[in-house]
C-alpha atoms as a PDB file:
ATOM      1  CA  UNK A   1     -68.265  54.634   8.103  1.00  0.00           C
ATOM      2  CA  UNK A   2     -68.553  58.432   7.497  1.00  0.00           C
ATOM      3  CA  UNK A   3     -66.870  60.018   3.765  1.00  0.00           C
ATOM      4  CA  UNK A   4     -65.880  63.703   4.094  1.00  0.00           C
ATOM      5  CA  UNK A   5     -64.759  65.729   1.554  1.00  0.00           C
ATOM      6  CA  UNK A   6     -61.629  68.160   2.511  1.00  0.00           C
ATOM      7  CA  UNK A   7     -59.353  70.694   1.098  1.00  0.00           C
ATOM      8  CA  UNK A   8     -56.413  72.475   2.054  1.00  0.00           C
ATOM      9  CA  UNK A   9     -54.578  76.088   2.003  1.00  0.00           C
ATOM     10  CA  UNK A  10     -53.331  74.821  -1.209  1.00  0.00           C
ATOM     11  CA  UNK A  11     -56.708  74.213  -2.848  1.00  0.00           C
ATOM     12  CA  UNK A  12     -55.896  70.332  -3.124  1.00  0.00           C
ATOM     13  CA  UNK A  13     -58.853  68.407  -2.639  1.00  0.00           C
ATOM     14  CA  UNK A  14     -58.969  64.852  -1.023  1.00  0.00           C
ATOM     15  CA  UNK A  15     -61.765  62.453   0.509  1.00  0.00           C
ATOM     16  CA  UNK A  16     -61.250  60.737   4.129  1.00  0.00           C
ATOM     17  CA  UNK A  17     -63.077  57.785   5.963  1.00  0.00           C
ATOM     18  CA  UNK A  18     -63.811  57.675   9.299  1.00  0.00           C
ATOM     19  CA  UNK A  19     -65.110  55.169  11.978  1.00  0.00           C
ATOM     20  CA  UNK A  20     -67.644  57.950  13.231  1.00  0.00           C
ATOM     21  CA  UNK A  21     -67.974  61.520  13.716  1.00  0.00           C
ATOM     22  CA  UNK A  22     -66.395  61.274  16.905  1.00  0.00           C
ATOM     23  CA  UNK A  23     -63.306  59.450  15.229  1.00  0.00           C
ATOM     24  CA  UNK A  24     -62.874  62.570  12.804  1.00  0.00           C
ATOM     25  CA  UNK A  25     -63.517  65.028  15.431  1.00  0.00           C
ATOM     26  CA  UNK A  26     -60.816  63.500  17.532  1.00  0.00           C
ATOM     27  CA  UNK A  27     -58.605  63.516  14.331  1.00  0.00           C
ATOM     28  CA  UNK A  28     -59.415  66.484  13.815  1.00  0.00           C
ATOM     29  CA  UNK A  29     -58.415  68.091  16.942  1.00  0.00           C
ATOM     30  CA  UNK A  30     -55.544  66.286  17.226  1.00  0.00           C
ATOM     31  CA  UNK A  31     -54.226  67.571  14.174  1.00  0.00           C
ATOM     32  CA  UNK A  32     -54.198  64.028  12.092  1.00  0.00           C
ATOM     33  CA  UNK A  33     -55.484  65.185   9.146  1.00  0.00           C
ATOM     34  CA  UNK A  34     -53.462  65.863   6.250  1.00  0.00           C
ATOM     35  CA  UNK A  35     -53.396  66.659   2.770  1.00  0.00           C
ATOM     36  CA  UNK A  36     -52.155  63.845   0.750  1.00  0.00           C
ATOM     37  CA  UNK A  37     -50.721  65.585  -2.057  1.00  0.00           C
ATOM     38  CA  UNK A  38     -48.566  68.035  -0.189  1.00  0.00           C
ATOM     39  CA  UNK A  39     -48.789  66.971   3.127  1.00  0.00           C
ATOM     40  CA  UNK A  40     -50.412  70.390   4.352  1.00  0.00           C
ATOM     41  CA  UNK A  41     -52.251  70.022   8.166  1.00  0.00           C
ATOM     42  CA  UNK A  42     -54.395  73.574   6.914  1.00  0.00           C
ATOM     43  CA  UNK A  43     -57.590  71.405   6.083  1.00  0.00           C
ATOM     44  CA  UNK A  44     -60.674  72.278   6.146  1.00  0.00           C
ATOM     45  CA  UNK A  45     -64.141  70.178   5.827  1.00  0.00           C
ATOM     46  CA  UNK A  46     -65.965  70.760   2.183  1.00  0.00           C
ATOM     47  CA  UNK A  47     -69.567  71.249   2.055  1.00  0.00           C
ATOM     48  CA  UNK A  48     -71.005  68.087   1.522  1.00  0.00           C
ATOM     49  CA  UNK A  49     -74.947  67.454   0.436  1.00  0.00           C
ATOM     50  CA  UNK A  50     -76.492  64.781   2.819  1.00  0.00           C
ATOM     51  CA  UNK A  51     -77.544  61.560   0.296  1.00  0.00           C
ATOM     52  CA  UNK A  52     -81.258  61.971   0.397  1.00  0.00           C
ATOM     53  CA  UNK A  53     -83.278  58.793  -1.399  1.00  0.00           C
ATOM     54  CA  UNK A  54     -85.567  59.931  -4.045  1.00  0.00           C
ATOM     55  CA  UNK A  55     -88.676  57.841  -4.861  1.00  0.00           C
ATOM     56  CA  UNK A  56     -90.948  55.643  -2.628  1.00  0.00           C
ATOM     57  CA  UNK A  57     -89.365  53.455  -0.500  1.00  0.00           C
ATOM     58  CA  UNK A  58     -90.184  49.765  -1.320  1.00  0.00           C
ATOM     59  CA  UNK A  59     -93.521  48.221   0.658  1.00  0.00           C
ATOM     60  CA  UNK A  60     -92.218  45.855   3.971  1.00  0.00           C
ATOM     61  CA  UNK A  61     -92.346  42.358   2.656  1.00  0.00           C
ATOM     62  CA  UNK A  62     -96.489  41.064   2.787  1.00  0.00           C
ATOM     63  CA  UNK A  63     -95.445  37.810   5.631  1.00  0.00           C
ATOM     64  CA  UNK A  64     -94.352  40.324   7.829  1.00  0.00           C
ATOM     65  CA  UNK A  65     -91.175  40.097   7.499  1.00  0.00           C
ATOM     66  CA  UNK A  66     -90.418  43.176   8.679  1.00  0.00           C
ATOM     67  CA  UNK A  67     -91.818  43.017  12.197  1.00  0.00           C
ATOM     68  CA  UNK A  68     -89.896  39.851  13.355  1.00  0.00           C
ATOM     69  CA  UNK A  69     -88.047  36.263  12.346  1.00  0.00           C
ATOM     70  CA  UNK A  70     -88.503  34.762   9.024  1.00  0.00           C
ATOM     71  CA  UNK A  71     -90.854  31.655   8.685  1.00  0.00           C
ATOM     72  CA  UNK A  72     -88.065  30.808   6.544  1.00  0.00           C
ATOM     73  CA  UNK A  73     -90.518  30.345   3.077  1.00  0.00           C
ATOM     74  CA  UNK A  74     -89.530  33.179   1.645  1.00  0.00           C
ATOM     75  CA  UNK A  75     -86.578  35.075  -0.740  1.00  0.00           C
ATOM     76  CA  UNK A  76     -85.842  37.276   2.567  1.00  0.00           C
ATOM     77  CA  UNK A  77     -85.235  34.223   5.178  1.00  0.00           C
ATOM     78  CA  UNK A  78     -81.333  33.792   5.516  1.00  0.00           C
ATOM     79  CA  UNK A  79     -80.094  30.269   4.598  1.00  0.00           C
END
């Protein structure tokens, strides 16, 4: 799922989910997209900052884990 941020000729602003990027460009094109306050088709994307982690990223679990199936003897094998 993708969140964009919009607003319209009025200044209203909304948020909108989509399946993918192609699923709000098709929307797009097609018109869909609508203000839900006053119902306005004159939307336009809002700048949006991409979600960038800060910090390390936690190590790969030490059995390995990572690479392949569980041995099943650890927190991280499903059960």
């Amino acid at each position: 799922m993708i969140h964009y941020g919009f607003y319209c000729d009025r200044e209203h602003e909304f948020d909108e989910w989509f399946d993918s990027i192609a699923d709000y460009e098709r929307k797009a094109e097609a018109g869909e997209l609508a203000c839900p306050e006053c119902g306005s088709h004159e939307v336009t994307k809002a700048i949006a900052a991409p979600n960038v982690a800060r910090g390390t990223p936690a190590p790969a679990p030490a059995c390995g884990m990572a690479a392949g199936p569980a041995c099943g003897g650890c927190t991280f094998a499903e059960g």
